[in-house]
Protein backbone atom coordinates (compact mmCIF):
# COMPACT_ATOMS: atom_id res chain seq x y z
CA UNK A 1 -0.36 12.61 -22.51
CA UNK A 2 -2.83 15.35 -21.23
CA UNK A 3 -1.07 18.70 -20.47
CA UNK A 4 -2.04 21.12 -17.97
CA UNK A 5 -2.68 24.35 -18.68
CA UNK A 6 1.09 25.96 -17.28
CA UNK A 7 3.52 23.07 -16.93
CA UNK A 8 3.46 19.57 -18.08
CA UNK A 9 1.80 16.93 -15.35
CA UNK A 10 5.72 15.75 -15.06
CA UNK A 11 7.03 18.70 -14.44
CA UNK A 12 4.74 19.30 -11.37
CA UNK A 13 5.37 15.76 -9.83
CA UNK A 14 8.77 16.12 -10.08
CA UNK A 15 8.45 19.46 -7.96
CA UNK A 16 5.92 18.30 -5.77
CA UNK A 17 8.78 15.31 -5.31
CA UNK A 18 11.34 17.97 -4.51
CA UNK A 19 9.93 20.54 -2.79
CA UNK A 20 9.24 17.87 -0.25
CA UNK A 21 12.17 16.60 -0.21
CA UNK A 22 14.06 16.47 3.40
CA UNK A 23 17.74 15.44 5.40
CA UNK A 24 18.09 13.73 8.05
CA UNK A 25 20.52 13.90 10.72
CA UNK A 26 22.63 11.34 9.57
CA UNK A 27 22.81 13.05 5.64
CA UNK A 28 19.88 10.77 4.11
CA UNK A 29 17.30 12.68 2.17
CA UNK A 30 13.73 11.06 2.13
CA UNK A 31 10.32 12.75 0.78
CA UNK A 32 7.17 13.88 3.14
CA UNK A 33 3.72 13.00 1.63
CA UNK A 34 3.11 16.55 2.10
CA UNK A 35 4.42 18.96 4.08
CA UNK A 36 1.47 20.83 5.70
CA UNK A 37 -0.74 17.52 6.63
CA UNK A 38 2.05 14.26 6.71
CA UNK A 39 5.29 15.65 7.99
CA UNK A 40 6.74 12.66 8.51
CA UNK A 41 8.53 9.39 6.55
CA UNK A 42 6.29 6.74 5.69
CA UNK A 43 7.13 3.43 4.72
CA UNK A 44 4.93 3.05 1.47
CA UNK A 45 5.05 6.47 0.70
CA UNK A 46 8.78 6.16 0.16
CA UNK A 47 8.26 3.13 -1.36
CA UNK A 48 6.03 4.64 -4.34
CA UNK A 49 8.82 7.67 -3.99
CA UNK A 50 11.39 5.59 -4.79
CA UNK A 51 9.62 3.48 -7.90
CA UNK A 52 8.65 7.55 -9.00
CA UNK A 53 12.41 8.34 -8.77
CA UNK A 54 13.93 5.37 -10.33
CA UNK A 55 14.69 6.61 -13.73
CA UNK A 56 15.47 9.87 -13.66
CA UNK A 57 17.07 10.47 -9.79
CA UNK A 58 18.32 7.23 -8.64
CA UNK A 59 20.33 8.73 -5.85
CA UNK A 60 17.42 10.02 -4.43
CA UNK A 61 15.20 7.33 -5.07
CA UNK A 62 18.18 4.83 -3.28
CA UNK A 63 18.39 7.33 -0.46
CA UNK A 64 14.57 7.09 0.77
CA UNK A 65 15.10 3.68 1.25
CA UNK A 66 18.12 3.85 3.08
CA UNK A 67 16.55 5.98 5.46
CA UNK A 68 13.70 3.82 5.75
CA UNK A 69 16.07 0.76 6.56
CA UNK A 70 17.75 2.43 9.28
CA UNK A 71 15.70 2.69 11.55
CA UNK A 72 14.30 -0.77 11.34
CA UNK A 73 13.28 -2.43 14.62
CA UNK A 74 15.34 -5.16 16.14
CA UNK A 75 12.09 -7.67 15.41
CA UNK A 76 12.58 -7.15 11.71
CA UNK A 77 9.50 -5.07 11.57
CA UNK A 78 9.60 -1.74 9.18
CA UNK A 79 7.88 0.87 11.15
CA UNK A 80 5.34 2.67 8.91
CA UNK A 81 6.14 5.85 10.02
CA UNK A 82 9.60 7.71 11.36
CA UNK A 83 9.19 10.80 13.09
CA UNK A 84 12.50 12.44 12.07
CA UNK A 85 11.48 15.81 13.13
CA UNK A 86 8.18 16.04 15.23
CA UNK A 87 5.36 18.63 14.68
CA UNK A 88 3.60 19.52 17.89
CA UNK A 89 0.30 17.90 18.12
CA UNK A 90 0.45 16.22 14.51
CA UNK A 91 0.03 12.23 14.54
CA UNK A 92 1.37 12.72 17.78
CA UNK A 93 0.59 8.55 18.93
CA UNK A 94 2.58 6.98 21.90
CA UNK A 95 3.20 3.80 19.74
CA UNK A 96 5.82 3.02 22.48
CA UNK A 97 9.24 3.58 20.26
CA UNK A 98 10.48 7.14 20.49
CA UNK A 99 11.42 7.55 16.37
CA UNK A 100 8.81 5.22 14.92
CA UNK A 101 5.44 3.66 14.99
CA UNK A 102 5.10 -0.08 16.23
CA UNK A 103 2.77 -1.02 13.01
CA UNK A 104 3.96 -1.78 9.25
CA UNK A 105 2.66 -0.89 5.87
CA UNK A 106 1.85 -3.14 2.96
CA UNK A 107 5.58 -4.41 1.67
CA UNK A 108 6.09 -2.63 -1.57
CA UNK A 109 9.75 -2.34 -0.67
CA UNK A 110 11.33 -5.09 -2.58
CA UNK A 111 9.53 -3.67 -5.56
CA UNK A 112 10.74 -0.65 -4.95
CA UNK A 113 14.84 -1.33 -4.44
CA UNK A 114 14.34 -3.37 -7.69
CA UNK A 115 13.08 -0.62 -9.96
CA UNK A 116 16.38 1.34 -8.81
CA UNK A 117 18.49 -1.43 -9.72
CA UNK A 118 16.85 -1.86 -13.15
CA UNK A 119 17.25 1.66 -14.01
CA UNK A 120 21.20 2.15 -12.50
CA UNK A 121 22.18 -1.76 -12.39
CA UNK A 122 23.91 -1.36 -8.83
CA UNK A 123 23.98 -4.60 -7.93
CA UNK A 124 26.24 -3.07 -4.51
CA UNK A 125 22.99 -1.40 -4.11
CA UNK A 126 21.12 -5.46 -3.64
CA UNK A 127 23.49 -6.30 -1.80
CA UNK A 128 23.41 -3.49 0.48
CA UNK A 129 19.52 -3.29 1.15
CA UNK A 130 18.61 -7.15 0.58
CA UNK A 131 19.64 -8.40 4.39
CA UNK A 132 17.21 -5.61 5.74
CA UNK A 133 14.38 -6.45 3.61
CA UNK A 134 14.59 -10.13 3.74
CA UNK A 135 14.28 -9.79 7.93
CA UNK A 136 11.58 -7.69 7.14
CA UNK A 137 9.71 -10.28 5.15
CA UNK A 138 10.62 -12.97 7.19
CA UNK A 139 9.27 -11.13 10.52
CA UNK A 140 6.35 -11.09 8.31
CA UNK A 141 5.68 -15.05 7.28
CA UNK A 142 6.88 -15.53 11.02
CA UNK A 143 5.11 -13.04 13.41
CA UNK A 144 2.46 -12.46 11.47
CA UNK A 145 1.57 -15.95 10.46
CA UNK A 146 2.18 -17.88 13.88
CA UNK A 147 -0.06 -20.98 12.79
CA UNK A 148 1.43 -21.64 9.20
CA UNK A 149 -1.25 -21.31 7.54
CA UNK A 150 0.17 -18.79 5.17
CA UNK A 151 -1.56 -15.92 5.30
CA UNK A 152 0.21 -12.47 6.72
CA UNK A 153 -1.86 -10.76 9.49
CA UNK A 154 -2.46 -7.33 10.25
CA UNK A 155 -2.53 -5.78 13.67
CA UNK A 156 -4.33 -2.51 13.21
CA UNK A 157 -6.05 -0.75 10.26
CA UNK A 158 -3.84 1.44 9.06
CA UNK A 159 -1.44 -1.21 8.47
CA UNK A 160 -3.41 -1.99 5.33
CA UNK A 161 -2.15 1.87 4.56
CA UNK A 162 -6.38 2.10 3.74
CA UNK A 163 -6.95 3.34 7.73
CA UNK A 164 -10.72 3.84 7.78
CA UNK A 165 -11.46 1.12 4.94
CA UNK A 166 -14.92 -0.64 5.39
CA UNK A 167 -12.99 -3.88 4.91
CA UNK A 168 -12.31 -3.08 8.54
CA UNK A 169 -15.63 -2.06 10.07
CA UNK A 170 -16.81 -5.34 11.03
CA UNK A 171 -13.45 -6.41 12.80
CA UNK A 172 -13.62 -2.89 14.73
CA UNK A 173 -17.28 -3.50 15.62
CA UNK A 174 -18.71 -0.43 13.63
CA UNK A 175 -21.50 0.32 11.22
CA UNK A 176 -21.12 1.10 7.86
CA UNK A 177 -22.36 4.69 8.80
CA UNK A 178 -19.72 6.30 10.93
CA UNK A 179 -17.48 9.14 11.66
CA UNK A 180 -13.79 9.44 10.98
CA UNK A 181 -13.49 10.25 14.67
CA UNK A 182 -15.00 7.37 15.64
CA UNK A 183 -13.06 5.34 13.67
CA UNK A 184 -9.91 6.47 14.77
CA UNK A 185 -10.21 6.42 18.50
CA UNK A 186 -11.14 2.49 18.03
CA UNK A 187 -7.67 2.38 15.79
CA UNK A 188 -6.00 4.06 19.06
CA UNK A 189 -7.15 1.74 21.03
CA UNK A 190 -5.40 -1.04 19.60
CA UNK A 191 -1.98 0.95 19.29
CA UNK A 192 -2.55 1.04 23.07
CA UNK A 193 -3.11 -2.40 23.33
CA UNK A 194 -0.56 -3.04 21.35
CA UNK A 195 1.89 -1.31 23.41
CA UNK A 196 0.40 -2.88 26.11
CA UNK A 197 1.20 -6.16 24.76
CA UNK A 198 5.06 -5.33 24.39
CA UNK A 199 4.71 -5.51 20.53
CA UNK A 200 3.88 -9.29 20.52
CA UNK A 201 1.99 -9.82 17.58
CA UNK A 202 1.88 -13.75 17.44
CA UNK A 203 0.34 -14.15 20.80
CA UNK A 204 -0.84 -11.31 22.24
CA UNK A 205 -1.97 -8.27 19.78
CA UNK A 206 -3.84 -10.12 17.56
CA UNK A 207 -6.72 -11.03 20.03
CA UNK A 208 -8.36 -8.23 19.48
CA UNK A 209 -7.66 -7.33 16.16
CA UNK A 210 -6.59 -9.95 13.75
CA UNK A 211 -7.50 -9.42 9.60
CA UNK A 212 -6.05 -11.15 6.87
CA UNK A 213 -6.36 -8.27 4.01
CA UNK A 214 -6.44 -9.39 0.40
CA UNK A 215 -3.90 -6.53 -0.91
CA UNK A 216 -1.43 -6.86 1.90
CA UNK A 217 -1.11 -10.64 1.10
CA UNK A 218 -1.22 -9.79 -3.06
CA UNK A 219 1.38 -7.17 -2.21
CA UNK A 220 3.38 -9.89 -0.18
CA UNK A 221 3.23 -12.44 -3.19
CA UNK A 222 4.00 -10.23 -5.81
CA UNK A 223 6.81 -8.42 -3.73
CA UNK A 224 8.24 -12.47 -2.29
CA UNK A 225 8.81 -13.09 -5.98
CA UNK A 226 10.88 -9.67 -6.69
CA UNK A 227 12.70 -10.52 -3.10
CA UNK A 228 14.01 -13.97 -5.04
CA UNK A 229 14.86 -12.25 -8.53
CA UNK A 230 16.94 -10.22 -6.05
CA UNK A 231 18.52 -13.49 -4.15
CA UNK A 232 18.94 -15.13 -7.70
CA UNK A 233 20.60 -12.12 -8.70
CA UNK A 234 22.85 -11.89 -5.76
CA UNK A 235 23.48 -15.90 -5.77
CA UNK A 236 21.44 -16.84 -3.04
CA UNK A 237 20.08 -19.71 -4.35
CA UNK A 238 18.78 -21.42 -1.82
CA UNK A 239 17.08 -18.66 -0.25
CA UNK A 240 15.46 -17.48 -3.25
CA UNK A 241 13.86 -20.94 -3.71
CA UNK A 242 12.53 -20.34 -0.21
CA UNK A 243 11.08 -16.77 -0.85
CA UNK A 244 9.27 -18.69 -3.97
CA UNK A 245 7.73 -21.20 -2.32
CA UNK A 246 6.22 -18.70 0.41
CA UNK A 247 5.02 -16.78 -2.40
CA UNK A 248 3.41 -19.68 -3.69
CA UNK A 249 2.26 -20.90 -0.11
CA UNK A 250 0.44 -17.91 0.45
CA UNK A 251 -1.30 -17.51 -3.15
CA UNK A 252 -2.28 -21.23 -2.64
CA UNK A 253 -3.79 -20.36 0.79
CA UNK A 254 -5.63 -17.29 -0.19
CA UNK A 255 -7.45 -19.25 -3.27
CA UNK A 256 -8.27 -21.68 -0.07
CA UNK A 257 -9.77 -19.08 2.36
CA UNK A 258 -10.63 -15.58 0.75
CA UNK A 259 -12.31 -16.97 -2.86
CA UNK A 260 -16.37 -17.21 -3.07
CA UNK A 261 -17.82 -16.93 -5.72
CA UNK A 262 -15.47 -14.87 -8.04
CA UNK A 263 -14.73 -12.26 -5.50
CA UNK A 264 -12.20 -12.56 -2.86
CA UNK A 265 -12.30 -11.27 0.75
CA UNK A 266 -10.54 -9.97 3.56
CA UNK A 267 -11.02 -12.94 6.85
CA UNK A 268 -11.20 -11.97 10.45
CA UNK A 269 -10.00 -13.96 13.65
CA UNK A 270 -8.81 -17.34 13.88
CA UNK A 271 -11.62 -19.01 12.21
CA UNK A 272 -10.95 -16.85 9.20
CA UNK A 273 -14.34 -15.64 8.81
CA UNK A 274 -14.87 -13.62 5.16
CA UNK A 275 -15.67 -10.13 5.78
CA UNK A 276 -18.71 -9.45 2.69
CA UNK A 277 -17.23 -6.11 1.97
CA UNK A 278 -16.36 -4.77 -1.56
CA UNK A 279 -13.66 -2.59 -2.14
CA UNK A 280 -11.09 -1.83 -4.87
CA UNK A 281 -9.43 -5.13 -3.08
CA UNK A 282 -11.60 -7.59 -5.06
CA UNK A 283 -9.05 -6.87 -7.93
CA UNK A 284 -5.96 -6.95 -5.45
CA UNK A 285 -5.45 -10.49 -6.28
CA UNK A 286 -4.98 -9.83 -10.30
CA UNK A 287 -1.72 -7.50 -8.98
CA UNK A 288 -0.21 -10.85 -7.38
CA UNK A 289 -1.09 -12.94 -10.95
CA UNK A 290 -4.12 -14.91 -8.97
CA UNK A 291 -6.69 -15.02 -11.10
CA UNK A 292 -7.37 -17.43 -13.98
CA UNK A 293 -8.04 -15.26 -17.66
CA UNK A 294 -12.12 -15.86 -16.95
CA UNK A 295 -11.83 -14.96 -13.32
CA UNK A 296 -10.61 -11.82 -14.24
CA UNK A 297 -13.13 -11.00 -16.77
CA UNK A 298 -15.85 -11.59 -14.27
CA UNK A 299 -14.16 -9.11 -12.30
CA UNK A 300 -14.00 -6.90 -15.16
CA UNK A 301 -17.18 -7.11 -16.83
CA UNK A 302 -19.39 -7.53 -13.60
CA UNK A 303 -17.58 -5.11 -11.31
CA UNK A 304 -15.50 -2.65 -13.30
CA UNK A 305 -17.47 -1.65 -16.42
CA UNK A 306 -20.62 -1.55 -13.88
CA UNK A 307 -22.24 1.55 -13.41
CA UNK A 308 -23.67 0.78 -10.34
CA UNK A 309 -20.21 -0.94 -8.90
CA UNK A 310 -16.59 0.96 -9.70
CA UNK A 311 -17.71 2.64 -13.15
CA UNK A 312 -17.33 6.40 -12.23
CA UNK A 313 -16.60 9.61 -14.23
CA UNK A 314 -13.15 9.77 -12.82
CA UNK A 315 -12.34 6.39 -12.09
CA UNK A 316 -12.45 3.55 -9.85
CA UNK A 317 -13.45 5.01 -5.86
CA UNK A 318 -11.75 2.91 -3.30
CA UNK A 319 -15.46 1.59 -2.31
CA UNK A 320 -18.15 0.99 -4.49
CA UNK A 321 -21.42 2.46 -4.85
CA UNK A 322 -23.01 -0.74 -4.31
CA UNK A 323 -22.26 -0.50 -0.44
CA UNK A 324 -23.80 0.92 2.06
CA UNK A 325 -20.34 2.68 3.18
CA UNK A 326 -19.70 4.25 -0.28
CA UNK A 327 -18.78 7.89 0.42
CA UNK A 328 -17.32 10.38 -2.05
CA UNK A 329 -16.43 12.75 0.18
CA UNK A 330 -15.02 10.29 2.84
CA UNK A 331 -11.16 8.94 3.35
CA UNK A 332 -11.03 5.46 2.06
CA UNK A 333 -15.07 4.99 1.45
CA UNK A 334 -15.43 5.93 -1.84
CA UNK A 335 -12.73 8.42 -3.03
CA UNK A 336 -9.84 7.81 -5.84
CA UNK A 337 -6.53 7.63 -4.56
CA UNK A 338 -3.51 7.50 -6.54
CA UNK A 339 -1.81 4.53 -4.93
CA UNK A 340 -4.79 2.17 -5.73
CA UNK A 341 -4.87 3.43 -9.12
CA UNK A 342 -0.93 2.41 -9.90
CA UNK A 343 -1.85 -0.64 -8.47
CA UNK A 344 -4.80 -1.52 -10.85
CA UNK A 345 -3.05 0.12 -13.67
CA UNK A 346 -0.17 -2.41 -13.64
CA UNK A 347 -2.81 -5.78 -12.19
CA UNK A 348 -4.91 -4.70 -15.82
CA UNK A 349 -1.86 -4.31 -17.66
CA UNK A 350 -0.43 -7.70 -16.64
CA UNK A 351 -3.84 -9.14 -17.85
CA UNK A 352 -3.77 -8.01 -21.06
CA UNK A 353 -6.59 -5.14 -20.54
CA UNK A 354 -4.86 -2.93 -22.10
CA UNK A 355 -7.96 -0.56 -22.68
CA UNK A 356 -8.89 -0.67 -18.93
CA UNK A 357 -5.46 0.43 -18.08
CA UNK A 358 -4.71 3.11 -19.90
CA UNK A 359 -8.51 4.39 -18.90
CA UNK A 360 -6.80 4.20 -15.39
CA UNK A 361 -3.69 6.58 -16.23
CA UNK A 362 -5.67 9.33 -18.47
CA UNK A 363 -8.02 9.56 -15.51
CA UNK A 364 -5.39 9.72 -13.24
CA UNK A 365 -4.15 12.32 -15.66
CA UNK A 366 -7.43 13.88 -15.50
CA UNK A 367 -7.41 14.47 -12.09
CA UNK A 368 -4.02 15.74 -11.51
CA UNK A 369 -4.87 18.48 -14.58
CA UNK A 370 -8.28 19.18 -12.63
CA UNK A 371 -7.39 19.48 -9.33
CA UNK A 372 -3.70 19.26 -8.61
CA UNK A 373 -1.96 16.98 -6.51
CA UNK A 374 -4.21 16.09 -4.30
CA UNK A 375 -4.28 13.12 -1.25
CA UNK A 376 -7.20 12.31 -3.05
CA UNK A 377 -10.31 12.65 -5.09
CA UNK A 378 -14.58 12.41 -5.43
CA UNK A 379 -14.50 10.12 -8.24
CA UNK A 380 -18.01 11.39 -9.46
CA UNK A 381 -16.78 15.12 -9.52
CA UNK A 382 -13.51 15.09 -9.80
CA UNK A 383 -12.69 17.31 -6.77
CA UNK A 384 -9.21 17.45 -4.81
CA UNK A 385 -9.97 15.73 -1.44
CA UNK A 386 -7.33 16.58 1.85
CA UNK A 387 -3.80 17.40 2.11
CA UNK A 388 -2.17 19.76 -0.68
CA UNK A 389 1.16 18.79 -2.49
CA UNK A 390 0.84 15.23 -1.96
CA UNK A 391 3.22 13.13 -3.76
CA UNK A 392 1.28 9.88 -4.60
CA UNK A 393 0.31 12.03 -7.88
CA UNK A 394 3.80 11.29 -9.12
CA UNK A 395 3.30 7.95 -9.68
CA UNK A 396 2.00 8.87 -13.17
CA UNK A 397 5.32 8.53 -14.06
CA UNK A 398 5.27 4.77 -13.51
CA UNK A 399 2.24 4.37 -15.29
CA UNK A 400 3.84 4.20 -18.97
C-alpha cells in the first residue's frame, strides 16, 4: 500500500470519516461529504459511508442508514439529499418537501446494509432496514418504469449522482461546449417542473426529461440481487424470487435497447433513442455481470488500455478524451472521481482483470497521497479538483 508522507492513507480516511461526522435531532449520526462545500446527507454518499465503515465501525456505518431511511417519502422514494441543518444560501432548491429533495440517487443501498451485516451478522439489523428498502426499489420498477419495459428512469440529472455528465447534454438540449451555470439552471428547471407536476413521475415529470442511464440500471441489477440474498436470508422466499426475476428483467432489457456494437448507451424519451456519448458508463454494465468474457475484453483492450480513450496518468476520467466534452478541469467531463473508481475496481475484479484493478486502487492511492482528499481529480495531472475533506476518498478501504 502507498504511504503518505505523515499518516497512513487509512488513517486520514478514517478522520476525514469522523471529523465529518454529525447528530441529528432524533440521536442518529450520519457523515457530510464535506463540511465546507456539501453540508448536507446524501443518499449515495452514505451509502459508500456505510460500505467504508462496515468493518471497523459498524454502529456508525448502521446509523447513516438509519437516518437515511427515516425520512423516506410516503411514495417509497429515498430523497437524495436531507437537509438536517440548513446553510443559508447553500443548495438552497425549493424541491417542494421541507427536509428533503424530491429526486433519488443511484440505489447502492442494499449493497450497502449488506456489507454491515457481513461484517457484524445482525440479521435484526435485515430485518429492521429490509421493509424500507424493498418500497424503495419497488417505487423504482413501478414509478419509474410505468410501461414495463424494464428499464428504471431518471427524472433529472443529478439523479444519476453524475449532475453535469455529457450523457445528459443531448436530453437537456445543450452542446458539448458549455458552462456549469448553464447546465444547472436547465437542471432547475426540471426540479420546478417537477414540483409543478406534484412529484408524478409516471405521467407527468418525465415529459420533459426522461433518460434511461446505463449505471443507474447496472446499479439496480446488481443491488435487486443483494435485495434477494437479503429476503432469502430473512425467509422471504417468495419475494426474493421476485427481486430476481426483476433483476434479470432489466439486464435482459438493457442487452435489448442500450447494446450497439460492443458499447452500451444511455436512451432518451419514449422511443428509447441511444444517446452516442462515451463515458466511464460503457463499463457500468461489467459492475451488474452483463457482459460476456469477449465483450469485456473489447471494452478493455479498445477503450481502457487506449491512449486516446480512458488511458490517463492517473486513471480513468469520467469522460474520455475521445469526446468533444472531455474536460480535465470540469465536474463530471473528464475528471477522476473516487466513486467511479470503486465501481470499476470491483466490475474488473469480478472479471478476472486482476491487473486492471489493482491499477485502479494504487492510482486511487496515488491521488489521495498527491493531493488529499479531494471531490475530485485532473486525471492527466493529478491535481485535487473542488471541495476539501471529501469522504468518497475513503472508499480505498473497500478496495482490498
Amino acid at each position: 500500500m502507498i504511504v503518505a508522507t505523515e499518516r497512513s492513507i487509512t488513517e486520514q480516511a478514517i478522520d476525514v470519516l469522523r471529523s465529518n461526522r454529525r447528530r441529528t435531532k432524533d440521536g442518529l449520526t450520519y457523515t457530510l461529504p464535506s463540511a465546507d462545500s456539501y453540508p448536507y446527507q446524501w443518499l449515495w454518499d452514505s451509502c459508500f459511508h456505510a460500505i467504508a465503515l462496515a468493518a471497523s465501525e459498524p454502529d456508525v456505518a448502521r446509523s447513516e442508514i438509519r437516518a437515511l431511511l427515516s425520512r423516506q417519502l410516503p411514495s417509497g422514494l429515498l430523497p437524495h439529499m436531507i437537509y438536517w441543518e440548513r446553510v443559508n444560501g447553500v443548495y438552497d432548491i425549493p424541491w417542494g418537501y421541507p427536509e428533503t429533495s424530491s429526486i433519488t440517487q443511484p440505489p447502492f443501498i442494499a449493497e450497502a446494509v449488506m456489507r454491515v451485516y457481513k461484517a457484524t451478522g445482525d440479521q435484526a439489523y435485515l430485518s429492521e432496514t429490509y421493509p424500507a428498502i424493498l418500497n424503495y426499489f419497488l417505487y423504482l420498477l413501478q414509478d419509474r418504469d410505468p410501461r414495463g419495459n424494464h428499464l428504471i428512469g431518471i427524472i433529472n440529472p443529478d439523479e444519476s449522482g453524475e449532475d453535469d455528465s455529457p450523457r445528459f447534454d443531448k436530453p437537456l438540449d445543450l452542446p458539448a461546449r458549455h458552462t456549469l451555470p448553464e447546465n444547472f439552471a436547465r437542471r432547475l428547471m426540471l426540479v420546478d417542473h417537477h414540483r409543478n407536476c406534484n412529484f408524478d413521475a409516471p405521467f407527468c415529470t418525465k415529459k420533459v426529461f426522461w433518460v434511461k442511464d446505463v449505471p443507474f440500471n447496472a446499479v439496480m441489477i446488481r443491488n435487486l440481487k443483494v435485495l434477494a440474498e437479503i429476503a432469502g436470508i430473512l425467509g422471504e422466499n417468495k419475494e426474493m424470487e421476485n427481486l430476481l426475476a426483476h433483476s434479470s428483467e432489466i439486464a435482459d432489457a438493457m442487452r435489448a435497447r442500450m447494446e450497439e456494437e460492443g458499447i452500451w448507451y444511455s436512451t432518451m424519451g419514449e422511443s428509447y433513442e441511444k444517446i452516442r456519448v462515451k463515458s466511464w458508463a460503457i463499463f457500468a454494465p461489467m459492475y451488474a455481470g452483463l457482459l460476456s468474457k469477449e465483450e469485456a475484453e473489447f471494452l478493455i483492450e479498445n477503450y481502457l488500455n487506449n491512449a486516446d480513450e480512458f488511458a490517463t496518468p492517473f486513471g480513468v476520467p469520467t469522460v474520455p478524451k475521445s469526446e468533444k466534452s472531455y474536460d480535465p478541469d470540469g465536474f463530471w467531463r473528464g475528471p477522476v472521481w473516487m466513486a467511479s473508481n470503486w465501481v470499476l475496481y470491483h466490475a474488473f475484479s469480478d472479471y478476472g482483470y486482476t491487473d486492471e484493478a489493482e491499477k485502479i486502487r494504487t492510482d486511487s492511492l496515488a491521488l489521495l497521497e498527491k493531493s488529499g482528499f479531494r471531490e475530485r481529480f485532473n486525471p492527466e495531472t493529478g491535481e485535487g479538483l473542488g471541495a476539501h475533506q471529501f469522504t468518497w476518498g475513503a472508499l480505498v478501504l473497500d478496495m482490498k
